[in-house]
C-alpha atoms as a PDB file:
ATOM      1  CA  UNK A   1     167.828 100.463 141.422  1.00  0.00           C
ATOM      2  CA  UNK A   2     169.664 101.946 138.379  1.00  0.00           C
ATOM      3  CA  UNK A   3     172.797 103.948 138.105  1.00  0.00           C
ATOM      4  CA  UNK A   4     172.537 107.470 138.517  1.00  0.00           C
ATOM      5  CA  UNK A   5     174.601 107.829 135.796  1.00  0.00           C
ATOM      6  CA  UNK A   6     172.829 105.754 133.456  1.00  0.00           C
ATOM      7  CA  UNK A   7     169.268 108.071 134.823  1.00  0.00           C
ATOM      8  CA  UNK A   8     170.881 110.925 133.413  1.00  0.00           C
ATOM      9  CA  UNK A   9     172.394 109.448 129.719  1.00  0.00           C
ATOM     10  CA  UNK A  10     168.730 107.948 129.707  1.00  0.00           C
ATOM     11  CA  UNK A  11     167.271 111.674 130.242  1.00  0.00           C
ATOM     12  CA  UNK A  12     169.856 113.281 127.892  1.00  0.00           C
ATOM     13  CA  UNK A  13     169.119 111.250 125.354  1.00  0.00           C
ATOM     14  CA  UNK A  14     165.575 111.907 125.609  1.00  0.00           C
ATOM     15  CA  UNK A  15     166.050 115.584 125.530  1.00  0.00           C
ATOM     16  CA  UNK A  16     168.564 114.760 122.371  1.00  0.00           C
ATOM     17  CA  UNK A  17     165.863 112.763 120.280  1.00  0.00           C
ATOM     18  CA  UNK A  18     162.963 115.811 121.253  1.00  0.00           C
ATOM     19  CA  UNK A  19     165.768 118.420 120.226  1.00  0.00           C
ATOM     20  CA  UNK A  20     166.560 116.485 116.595  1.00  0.00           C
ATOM     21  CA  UNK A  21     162.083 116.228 116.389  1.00  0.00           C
ATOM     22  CA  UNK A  22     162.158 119.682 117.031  1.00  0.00           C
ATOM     23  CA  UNK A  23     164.724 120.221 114.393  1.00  0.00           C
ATOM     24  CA  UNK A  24     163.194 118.122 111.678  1.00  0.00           C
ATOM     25  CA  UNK A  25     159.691 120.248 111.774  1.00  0.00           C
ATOM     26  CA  UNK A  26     161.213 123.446 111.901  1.00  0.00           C
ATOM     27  CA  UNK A  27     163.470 121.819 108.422  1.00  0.00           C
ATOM     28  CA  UNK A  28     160.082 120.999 106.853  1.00  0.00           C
ATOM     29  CA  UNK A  29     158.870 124.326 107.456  1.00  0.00           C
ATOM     30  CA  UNK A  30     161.898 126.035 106.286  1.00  0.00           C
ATOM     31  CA  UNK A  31     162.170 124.345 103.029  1.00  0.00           C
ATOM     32  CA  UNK A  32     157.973 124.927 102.627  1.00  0.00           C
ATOM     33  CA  UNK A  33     159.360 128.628 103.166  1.00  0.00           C
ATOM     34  CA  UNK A  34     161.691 128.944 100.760  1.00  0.00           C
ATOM     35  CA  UNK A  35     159.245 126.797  98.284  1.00  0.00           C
ATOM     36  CA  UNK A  36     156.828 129.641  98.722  1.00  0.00           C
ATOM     37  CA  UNK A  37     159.324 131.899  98.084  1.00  0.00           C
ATOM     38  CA  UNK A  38     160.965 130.937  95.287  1.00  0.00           C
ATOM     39  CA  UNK A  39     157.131 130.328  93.706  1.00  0.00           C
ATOM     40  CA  UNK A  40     156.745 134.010  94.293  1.00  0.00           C
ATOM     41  CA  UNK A  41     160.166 134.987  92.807  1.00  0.00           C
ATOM     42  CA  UNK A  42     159.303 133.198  89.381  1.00  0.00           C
ATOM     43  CA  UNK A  43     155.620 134.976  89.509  1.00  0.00           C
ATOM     44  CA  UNK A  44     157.763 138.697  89.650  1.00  0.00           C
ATOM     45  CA  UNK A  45     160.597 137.700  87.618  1.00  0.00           C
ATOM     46  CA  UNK A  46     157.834 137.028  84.668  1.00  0.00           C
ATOM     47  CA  UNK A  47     155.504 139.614  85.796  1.00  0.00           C
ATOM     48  CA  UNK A  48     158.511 141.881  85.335  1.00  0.00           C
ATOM     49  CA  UNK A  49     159.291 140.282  81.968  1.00  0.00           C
ATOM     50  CA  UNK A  50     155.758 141.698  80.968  1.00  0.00           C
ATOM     51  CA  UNK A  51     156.011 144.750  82.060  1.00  0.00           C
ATOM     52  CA  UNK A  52     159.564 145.202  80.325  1.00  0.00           C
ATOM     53  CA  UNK A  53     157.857 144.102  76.986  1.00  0.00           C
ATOM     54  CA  UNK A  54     154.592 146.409  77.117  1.00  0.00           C
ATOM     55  CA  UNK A  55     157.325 149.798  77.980  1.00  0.00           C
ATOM     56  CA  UNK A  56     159.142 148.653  75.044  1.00  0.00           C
ATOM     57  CA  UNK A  57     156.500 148.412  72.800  1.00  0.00           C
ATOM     58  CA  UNK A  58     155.057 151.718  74.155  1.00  0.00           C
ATOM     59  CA  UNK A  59     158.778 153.423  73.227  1.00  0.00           C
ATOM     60  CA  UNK A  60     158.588 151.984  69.802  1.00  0.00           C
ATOM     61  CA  UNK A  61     155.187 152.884  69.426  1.00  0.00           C
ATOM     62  CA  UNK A  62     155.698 156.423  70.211  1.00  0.00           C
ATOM     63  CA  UNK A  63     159.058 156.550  68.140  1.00  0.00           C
ATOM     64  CA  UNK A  64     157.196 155.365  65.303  1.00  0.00           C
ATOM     65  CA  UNK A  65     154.334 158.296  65.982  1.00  0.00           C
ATOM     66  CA  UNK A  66     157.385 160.603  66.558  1.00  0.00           C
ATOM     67  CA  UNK A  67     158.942 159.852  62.704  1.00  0.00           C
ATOM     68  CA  UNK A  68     155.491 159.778  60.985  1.00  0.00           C
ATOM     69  CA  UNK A  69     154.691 163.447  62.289  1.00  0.00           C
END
């Protein structure tokens, strides 16, 4: 028959090594998160980027329209 006390280190371990499983999939999905995210910060930043450079162009285009009249 085995120790009691060795039963429950046995079962705490178990409960330990599921809890660090547990742990290691919700990592993956974490870092698969921030992955995504930081993808979809890049794709603003530059869509952004584009934007900025069409509004300037429009200014200067206008400013030169504005001097020629």
């Amino acid at each position: 028959m085995e120790d009691p006390n060795l039963q429950a280190l046995t079962s705490k371990l178990e409960l330990l090594i599921q809890r660090v499983e547990q742990l290691k999939v919700q990592n993956r999905q974490l870092l698969a998160h921030e992955q995504a995210w930081r993808e979809e910060r890049a794709h603003l930043i530059e869509k952004n980027e584009l934007a900025r450079h069409k509004v300037e162009s429009m200014i200067s285009r206008l400013r030169a329209l504005e001097q020629d009249t």
